[in-house]
Protein backbone atom coordinates (compact mmCIF):
# COMPACT_ATOMS: atom_id res chain seq x y z
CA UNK A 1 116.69 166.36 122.36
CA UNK A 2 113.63 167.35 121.27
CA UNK A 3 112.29 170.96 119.67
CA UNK A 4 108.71 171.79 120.31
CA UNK A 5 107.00 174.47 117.81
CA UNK A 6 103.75 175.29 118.13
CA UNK A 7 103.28 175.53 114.12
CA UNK A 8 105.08 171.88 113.45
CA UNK A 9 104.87 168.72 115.34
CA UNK A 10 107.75 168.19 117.11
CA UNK A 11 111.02 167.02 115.35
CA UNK A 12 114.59 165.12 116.58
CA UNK A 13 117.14 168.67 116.91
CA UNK A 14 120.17 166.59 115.40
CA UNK A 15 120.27 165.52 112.00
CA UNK A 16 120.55 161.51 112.45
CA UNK A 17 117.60 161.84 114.51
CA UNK A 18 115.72 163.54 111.95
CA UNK A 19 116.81 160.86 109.25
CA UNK A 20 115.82 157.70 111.23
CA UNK A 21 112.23 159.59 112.35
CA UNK A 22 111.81 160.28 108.12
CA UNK A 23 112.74 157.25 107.56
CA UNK A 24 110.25 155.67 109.96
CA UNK A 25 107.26 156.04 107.42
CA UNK A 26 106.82 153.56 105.27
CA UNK A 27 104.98 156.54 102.96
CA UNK A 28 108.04 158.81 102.65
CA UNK A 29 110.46 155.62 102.24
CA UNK A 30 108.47 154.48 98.81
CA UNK A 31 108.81 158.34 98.04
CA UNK A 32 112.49 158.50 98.28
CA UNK A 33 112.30 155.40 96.47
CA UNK A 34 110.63 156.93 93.99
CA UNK A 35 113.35 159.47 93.47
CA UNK A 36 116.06 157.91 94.02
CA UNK A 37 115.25 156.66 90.05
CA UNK A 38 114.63 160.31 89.57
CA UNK A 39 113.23 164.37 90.17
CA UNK A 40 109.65 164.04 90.21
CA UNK A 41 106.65 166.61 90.75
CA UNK A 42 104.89 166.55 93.81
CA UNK A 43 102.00 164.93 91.69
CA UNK A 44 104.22 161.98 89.96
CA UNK A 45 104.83 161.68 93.95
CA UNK A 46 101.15 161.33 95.07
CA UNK A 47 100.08 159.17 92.10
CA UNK A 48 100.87 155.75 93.71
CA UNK A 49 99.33 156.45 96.79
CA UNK A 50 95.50 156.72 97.91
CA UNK A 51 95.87 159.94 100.38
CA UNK A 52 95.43 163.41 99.97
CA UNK A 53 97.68 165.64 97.95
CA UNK A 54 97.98 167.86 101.56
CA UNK A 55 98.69 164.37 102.93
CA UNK A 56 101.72 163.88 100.16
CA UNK A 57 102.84 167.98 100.90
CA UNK A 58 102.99 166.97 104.81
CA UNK A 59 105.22 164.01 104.47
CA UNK A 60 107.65 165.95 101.77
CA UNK A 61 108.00 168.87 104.37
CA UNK A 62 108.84 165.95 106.70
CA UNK A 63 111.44 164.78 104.26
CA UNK A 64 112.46 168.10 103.29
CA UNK A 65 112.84 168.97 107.15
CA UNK A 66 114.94 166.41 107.53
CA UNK A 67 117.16 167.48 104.06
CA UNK A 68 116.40 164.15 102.63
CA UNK A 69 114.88 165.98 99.68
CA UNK A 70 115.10 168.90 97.53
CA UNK A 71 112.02 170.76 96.25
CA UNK A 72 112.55 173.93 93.89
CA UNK A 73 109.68 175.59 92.07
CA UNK A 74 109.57 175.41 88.36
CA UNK A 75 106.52 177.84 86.71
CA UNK A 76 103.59 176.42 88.82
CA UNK A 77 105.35 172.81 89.43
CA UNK A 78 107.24 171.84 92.05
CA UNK A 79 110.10 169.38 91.50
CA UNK A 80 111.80 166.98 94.28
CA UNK A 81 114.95 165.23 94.04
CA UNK A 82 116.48 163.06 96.38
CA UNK A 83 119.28 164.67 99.11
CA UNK A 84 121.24 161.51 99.54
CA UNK A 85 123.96 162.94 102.03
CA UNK A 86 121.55 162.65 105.14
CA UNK A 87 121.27 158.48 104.04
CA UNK A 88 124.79 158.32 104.24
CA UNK A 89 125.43 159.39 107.54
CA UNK A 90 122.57 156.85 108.78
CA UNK A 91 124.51 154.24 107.19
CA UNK A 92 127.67 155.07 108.41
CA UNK A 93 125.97 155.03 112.01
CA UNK A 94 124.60 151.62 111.22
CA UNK A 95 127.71 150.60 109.63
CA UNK A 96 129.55 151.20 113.18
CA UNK A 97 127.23 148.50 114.88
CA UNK A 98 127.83 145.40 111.55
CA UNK A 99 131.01 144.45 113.23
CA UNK A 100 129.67 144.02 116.91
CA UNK A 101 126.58 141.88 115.59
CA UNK A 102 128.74 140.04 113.08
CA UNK A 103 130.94 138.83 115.68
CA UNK A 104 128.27 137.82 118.12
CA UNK A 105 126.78 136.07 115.17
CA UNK A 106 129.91 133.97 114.81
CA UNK A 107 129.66 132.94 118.62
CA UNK A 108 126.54 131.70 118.06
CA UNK A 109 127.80 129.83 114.73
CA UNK A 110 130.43 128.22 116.70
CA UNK A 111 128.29 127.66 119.30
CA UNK A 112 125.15 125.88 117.10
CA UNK A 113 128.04 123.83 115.49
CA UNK A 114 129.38 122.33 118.78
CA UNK A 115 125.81 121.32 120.07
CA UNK A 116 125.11 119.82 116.50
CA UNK A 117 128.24 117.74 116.09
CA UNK A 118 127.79 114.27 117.17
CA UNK A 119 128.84 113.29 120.62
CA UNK A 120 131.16 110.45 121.31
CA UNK A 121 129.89 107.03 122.99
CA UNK A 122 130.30 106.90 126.55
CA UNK A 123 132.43 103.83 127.56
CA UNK A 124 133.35 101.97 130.64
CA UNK A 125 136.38 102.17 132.00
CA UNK A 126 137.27 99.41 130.47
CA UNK A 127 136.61 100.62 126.95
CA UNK A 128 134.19 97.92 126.64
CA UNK A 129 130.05 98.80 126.43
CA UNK A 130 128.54 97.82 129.48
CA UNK A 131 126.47 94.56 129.17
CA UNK A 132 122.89 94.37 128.10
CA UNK A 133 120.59 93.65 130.55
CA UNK A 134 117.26 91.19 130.45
């Protein structure tokens, strides 16, 4: 389901919606990247990356939406730390799904393995090879 504000784009109403759409930018992924080694300022954030500081703002409220991240004001700073809980649920989801794809990936193992092993000669009832022809 989707919310529709007129002040926001619209966002996923559950929270493992809101995760995988965050997670969907390659821009806020190197960003909680980033702090996942650490609290950073929203400029330590931008430095890496050639957009606008509004740009950077828009894709932590994003993040922030989505309670991937943390921000708490500090004299005129703003800090950001990573909010790792949301992650965890995602992989839990994804976790769910390893064991279907793992077994259909040993199928296809055992199935690769029978068409590769070598087949045996074809013989005549006989047992003997049929005879050459000129």
């Amino acid at each position: 389901m989707i919310t529709l504000n007129k002040a926001a784009p619209a966002m996923p109403a559950d929270a493992l919606s809101a995760t995988f759409s965050a997670l969907s930018d390659p821009t806020r992924r190197a960003i909680l990247a980033r702090l996942a080694r650490g609290e950073a300022t929203v400029n330590e954030l931008a430095e890496p990356f050639a957009i606008s500081l509004p740009a950077i703002s828009r894709h932590l409220k994003v993040l922030e939406k989505a309670r991937l991240i943390t921000r708490e004001r500090e004299a005129q700073w703003r800090r950001c730390r990573l909010a790792a809980e949301p992650l965890k649920a995602a992989a839990q989801w994804i976790e769910r799904y390893r064991a279907f794809w793992d077994a259909r990936f040993d199928q296809l193992d055992k199935l690769l393995a029978r068409e590769e092993a070598p087949q045996p000669e074809k013989r005549h009832a006989a047992g003997r090879r049929s005879p050459r022809r000129k």
